[in-house]
Protein backbone atom coordinates (compact mmCIF):
# COMPACT_ATOMS: atom_id res chain seq x y z
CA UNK A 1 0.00 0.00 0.00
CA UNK A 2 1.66 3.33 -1.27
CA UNK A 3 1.08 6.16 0.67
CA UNK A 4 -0.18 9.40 -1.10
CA UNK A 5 0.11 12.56 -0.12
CA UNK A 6 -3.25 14.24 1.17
CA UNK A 7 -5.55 16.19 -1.53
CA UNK A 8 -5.64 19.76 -0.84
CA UNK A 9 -9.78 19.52 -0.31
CA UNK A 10 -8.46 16.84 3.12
CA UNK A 11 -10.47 17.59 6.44
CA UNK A 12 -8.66 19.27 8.90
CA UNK A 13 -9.95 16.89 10.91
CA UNK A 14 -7.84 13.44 9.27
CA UNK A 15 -4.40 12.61 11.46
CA UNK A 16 -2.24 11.56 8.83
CA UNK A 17 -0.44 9.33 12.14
CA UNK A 18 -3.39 7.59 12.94
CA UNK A 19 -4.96 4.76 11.35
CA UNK A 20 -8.72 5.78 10.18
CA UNK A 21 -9.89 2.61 11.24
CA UNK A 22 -9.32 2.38 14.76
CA UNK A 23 -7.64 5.49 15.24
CA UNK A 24 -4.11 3.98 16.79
CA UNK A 25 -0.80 5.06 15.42
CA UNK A 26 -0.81 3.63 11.69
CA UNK A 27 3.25 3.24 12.65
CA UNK A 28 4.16 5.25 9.13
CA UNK A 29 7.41 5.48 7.92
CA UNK A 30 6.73 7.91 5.36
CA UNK A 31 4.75 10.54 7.39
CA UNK A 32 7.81 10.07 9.90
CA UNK A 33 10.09 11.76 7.43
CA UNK A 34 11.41 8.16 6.25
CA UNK A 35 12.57 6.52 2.90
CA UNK A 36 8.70 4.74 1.64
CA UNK A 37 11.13 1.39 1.28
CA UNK A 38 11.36 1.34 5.27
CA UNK A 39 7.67 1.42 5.90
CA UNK A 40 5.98 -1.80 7.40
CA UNK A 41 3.28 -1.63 4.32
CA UNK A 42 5.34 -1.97 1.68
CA UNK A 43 5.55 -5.73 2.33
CA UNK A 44 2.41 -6.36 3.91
CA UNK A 45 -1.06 -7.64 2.05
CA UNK A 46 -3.63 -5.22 2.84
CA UNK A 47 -7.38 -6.82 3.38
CA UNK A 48 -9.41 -5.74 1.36
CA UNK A 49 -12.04 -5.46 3.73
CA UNK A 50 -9.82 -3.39 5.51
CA UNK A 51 -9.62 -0.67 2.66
CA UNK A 52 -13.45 -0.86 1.92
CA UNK A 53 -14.13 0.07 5.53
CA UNK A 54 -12.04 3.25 5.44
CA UNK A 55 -14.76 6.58 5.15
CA UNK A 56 -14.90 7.73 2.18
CA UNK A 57 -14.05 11.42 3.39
CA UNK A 58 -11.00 9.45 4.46
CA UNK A 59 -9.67 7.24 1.86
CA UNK A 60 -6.20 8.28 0.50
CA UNK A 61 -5.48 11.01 3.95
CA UNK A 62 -3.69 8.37 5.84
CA UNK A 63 -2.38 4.38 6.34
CA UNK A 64 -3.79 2.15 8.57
CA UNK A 65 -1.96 0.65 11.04
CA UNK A 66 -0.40 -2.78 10.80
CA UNK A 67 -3.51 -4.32 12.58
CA UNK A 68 -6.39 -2.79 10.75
CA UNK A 69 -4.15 -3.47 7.10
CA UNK A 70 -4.41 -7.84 8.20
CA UNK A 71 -8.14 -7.08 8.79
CA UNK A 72 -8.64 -7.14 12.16
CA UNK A 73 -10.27 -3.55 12.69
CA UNK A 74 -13.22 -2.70 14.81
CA UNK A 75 -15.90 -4.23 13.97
CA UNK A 76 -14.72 -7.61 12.75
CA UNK A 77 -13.98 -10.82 14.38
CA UNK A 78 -9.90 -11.82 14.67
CA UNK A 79 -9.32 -14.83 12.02
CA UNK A 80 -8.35 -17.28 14.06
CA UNK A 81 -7.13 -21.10 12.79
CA UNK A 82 -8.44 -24.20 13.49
CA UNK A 83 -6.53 -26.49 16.23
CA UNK A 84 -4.26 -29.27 14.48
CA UNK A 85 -5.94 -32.52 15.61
């Protein structure tokens, strides 16, 4: 997931450090001053559950955090596996 730098219509409102999801630190390399290569998300899979759920007044203002990006945001149950028998 590539960050983007916010539009210039963004709500003042949007913490470009905070996930939109569940509001935690969205742990950001980039918005940390960072090279993009050293952020957590450019490795990850994002859910995309996870980027449906984002506002749409919020889409493309700021990352989600690690947590929210595997799809376990508010709202939804952990995915959990089965015990080995």
């Amino acid at each position: 997931m590539a960050f983007s730098a916010p539009s210039s219509a963004a709500s003042t409102s949007v913490d470009p450090l905070r996930c939109p999801l569940c509001g935690q630190s969205n742990q950001c390399a980039i918005t940390a001053g960072l090279a993009p290569e050293s952020c957590w998300c450019m490795g990850a899979d994002i859910a995309p559950d996870a980027l449906a759920a984002i506002p749409e007044a919020q889409r493309r203002q700021s990352c989600l955090c690690p947590r929210c990006a595997a799809g376990q945001f508010p709202g939804t149950v952990p995915v959990t596996t089965a015990p080995r028998s």
